[in-house]
C-alpha atoms as a PDB file:
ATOM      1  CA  UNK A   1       0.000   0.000   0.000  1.00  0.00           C
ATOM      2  CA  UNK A   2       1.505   3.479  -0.957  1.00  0.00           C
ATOM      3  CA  UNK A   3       1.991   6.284   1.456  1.00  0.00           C
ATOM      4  CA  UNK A   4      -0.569   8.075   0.005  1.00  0.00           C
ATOM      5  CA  UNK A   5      -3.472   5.143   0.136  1.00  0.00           C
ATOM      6  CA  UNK A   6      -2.009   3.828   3.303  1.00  0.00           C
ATOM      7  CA  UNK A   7      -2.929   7.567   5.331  1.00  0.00           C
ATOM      8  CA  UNK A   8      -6.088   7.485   3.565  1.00  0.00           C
ATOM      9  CA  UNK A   9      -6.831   4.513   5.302  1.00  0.00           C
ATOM     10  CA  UNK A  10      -5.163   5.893   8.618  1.00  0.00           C
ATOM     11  CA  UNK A  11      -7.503   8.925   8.476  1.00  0.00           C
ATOM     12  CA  UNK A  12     -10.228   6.760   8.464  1.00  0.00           C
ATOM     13  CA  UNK A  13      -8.996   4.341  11.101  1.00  0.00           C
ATOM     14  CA  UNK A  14      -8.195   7.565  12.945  1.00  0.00           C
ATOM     15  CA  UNK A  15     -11.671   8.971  12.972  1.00  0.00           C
ATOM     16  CA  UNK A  16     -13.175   5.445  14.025  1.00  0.00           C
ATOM     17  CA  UNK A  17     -11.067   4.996  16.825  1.00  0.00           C
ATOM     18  CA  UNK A  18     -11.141   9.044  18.267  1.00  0.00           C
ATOM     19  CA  UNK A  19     -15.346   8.264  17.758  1.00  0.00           C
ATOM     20  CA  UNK A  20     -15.132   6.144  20.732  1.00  0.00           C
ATOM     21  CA  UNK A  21     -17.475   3.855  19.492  1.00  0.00           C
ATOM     22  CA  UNK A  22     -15.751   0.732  20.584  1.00  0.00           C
ATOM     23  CA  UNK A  23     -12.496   0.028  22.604  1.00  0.00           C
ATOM     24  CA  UNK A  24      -9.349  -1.200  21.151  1.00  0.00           C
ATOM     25  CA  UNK A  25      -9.737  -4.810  22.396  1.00  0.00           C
ATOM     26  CA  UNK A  26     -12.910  -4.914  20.790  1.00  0.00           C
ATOM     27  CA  UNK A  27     -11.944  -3.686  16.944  1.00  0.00           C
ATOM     28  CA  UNK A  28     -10.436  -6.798  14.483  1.00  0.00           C
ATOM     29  CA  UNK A  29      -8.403  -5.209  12.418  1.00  0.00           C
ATOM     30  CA  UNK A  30      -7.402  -6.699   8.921  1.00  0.00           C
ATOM     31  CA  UNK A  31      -4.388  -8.881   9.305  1.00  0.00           C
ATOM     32  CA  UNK A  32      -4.346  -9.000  12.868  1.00  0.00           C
ATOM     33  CA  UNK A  33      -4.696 -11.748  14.424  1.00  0.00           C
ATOM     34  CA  UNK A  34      -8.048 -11.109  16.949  1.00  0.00           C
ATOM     35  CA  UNK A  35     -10.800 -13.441  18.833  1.00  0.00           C
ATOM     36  CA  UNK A  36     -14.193 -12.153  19.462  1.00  0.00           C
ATOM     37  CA  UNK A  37     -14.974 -11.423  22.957  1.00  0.00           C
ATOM     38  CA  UNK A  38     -17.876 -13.692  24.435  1.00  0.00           C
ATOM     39  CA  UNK A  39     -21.027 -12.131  25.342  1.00  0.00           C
ATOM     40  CA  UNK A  40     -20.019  -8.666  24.397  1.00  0.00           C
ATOM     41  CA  UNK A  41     -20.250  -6.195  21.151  1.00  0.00           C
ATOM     42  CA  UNK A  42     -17.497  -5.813  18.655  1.00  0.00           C
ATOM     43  CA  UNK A  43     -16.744  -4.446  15.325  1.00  0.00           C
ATOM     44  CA  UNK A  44     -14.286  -5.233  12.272  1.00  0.00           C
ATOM     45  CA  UNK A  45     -13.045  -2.509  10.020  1.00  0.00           C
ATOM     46  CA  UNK A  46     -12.035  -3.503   6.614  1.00  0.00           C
ATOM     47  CA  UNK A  47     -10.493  -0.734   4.163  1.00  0.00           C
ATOM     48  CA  UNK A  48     -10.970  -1.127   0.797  1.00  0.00           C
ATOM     49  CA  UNK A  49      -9.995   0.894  -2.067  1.00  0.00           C
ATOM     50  CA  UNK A  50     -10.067   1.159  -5.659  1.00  0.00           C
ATOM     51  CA  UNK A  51      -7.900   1.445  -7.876  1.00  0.00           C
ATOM     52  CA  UNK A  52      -6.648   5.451  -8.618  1.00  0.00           C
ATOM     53  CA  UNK A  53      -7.739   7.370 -11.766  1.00  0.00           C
ATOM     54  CA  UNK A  54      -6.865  10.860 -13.079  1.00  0.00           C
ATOM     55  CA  UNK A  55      -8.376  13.582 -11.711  1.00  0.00           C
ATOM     56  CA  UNK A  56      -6.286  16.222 -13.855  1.00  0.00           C
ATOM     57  CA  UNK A  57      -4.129  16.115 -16.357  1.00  0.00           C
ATOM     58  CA  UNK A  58       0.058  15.958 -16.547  1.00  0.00           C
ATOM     59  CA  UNK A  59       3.255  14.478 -14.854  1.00  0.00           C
ATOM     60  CA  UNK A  60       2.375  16.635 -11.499  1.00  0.00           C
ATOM     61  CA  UNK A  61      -1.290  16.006 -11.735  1.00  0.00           C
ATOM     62  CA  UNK A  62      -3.421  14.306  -8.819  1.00  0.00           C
ATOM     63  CA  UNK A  63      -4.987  11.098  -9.153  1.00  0.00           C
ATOM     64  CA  UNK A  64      -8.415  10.747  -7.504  1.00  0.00           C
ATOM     65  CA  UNK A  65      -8.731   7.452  -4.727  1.00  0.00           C
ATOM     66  CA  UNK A  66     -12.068   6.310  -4.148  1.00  0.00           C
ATOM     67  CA  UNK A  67     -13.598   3.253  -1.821  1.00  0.00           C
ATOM     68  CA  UNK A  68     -15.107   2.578   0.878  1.00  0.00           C
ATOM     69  CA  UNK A  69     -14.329   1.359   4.388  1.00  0.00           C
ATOM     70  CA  UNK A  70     -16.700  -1.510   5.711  1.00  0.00           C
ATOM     71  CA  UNK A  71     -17.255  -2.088   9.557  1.00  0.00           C
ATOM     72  CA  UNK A  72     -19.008  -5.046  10.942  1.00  0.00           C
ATOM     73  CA  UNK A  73     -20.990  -4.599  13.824  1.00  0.00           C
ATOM     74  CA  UNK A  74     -21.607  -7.231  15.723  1.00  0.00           C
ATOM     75  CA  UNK A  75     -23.683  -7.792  18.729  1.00  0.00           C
ATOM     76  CA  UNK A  76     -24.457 -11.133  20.458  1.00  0.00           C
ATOM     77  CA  UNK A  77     -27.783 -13.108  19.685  1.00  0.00           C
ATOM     78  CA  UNK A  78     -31.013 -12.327  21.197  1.00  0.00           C
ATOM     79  CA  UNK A  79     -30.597  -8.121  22.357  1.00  0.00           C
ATOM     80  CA  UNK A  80     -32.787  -7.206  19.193  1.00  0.00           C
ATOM     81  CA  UNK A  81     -31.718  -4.676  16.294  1.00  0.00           C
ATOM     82  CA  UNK A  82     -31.967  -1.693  18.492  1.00  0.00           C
ATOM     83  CA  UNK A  83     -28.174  -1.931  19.904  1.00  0.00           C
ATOM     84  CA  UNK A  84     -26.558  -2.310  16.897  1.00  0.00           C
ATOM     85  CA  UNK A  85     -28.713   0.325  15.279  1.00  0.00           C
ATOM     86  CA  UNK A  86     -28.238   2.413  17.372  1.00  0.00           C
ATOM     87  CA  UNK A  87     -24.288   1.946  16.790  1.00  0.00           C
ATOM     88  CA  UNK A  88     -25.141   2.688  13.494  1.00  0.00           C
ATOM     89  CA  UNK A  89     -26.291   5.936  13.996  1.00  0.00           C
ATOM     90  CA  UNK A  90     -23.236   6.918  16.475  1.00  0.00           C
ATOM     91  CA  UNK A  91     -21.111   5.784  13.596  1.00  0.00           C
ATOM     92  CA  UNK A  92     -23.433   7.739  10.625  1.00  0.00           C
ATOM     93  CA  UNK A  93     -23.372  10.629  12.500  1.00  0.00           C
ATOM     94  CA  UNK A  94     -19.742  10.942  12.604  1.00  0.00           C
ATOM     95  CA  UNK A  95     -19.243   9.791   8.460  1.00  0.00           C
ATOM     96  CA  UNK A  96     -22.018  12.194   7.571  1.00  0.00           C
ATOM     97  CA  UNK A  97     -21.783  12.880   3.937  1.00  0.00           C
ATOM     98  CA  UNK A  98     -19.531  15.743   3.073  1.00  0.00           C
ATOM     99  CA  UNK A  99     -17.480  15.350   6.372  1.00  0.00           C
ATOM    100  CA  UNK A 100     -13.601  15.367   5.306  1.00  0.00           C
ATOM    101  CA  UNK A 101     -10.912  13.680   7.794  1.00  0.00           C
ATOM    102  CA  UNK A 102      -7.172  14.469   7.453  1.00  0.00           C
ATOM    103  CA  UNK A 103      -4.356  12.086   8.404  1.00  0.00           C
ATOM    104  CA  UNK A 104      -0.478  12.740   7.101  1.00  0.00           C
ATOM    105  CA  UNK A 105      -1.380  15.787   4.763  1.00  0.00           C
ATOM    106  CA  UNK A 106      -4.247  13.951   2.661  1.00  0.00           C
ATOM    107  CA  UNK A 107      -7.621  14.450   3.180  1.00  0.00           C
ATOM    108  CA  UNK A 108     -10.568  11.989   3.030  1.00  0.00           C
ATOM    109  CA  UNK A 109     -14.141  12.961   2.242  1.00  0.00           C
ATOM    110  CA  UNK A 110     -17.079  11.215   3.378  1.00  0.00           C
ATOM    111  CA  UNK A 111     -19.667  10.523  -0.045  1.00  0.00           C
ATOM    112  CA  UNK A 112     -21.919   8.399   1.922  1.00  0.00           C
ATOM    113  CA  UNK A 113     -22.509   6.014   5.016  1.00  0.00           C
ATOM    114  CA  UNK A 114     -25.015   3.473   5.094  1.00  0.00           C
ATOM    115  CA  UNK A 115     -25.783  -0.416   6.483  1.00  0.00           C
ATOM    116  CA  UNK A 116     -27.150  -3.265   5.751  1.00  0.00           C
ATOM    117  CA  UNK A 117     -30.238  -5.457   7.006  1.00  0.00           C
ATOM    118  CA  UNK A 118     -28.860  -7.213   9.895  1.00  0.00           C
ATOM    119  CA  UNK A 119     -28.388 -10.529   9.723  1.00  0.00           C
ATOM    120  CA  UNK A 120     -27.001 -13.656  12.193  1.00  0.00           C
ATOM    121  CA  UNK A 121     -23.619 -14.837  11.796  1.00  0.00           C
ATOM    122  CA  UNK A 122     -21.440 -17.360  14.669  1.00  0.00           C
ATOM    123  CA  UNK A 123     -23.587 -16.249  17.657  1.00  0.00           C
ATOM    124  CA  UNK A 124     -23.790 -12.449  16.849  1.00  0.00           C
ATOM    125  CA  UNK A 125     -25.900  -9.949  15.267  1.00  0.00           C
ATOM    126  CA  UNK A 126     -24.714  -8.518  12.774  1.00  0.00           C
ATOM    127  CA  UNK A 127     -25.363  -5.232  10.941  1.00  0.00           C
ATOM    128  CA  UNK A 128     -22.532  -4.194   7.695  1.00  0.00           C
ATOM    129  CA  UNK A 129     -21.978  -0.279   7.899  1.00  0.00           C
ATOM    130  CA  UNK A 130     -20.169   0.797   4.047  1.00  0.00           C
ATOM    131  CA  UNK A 131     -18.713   4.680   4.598  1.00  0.00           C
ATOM    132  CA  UNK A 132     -17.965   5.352   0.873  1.00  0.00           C
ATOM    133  CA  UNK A 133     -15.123   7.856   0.315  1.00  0.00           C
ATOM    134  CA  UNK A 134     -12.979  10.055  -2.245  1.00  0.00           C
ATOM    135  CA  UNK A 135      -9.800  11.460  -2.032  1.00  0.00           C
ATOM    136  CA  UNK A 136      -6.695  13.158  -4.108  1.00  0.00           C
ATOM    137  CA  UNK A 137      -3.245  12.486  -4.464  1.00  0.00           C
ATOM    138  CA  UNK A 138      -0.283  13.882  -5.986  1.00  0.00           C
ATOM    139  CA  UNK A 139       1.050  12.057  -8.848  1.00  0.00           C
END
């Protein structure tokens, strides 16, 4: 991952984690080893990007990053919807659309932030929220 893509990513990490939404023991991250806690809410963040294209012309132009970030919310069997969407709308309100985040001189802008229907997966409850995002970088 390039500088540039990797503080993308960062800024978004960044954002999640100052959100207080969850504590650190209680986020997988990707390629981290990590084992759900029992009993208890947790969430996964997953970054992904696609691939860059021009956003102007020339040698010293910037290239234009877009993606999203997916974090899976996860709650254990049998509280309901209303925790996790609840979570949800902690987490929407903070990736409102328009909302820009900066980490290592690049900034991030929020296009949109929405879940999915919930659904049951290894004992938990679990509800996908997709923050879709944009970004430039110098060529």
């Amino acid at each position: 991952m390039s500088s540039a893509t990797s503080n993308i990513r960062s800024a978004l990490a960044k954002a999640f984690v100052d959100g207080a939404f969850f504590t650190s023991d209680k986020i997988a991250w990707e390629n981290v080893a990590f084992t759900p806690p029992s009993a208890t809410a947790w969430a996964k963040f997953t970054y992904v990007p696609s691939e860059p294209s021009a956003a102007t012309l020339g040698t010293n132009g910037h290239d234009e990053v877009t993606g999203f970030v997916q974090i899976d919310l996860n709650f254990p069997d049998g509280l309901g919807d209303k925790p996790a969407s609840d979570k949800y709308e902690a987490i929407r309100s903070l990736f409102k659309i328009g909302s820009r985040f900066t980490y290592g001189g690049y900034t991030v802008s929020v296009q949109s932030c929405g879940r999915s229907q919930g659904r049951n997966v290894d004992g938990y409850y679990r509800v996908a929220v997709t923050v879709f995002f944009n970004s430039r970088i110098q060529r």
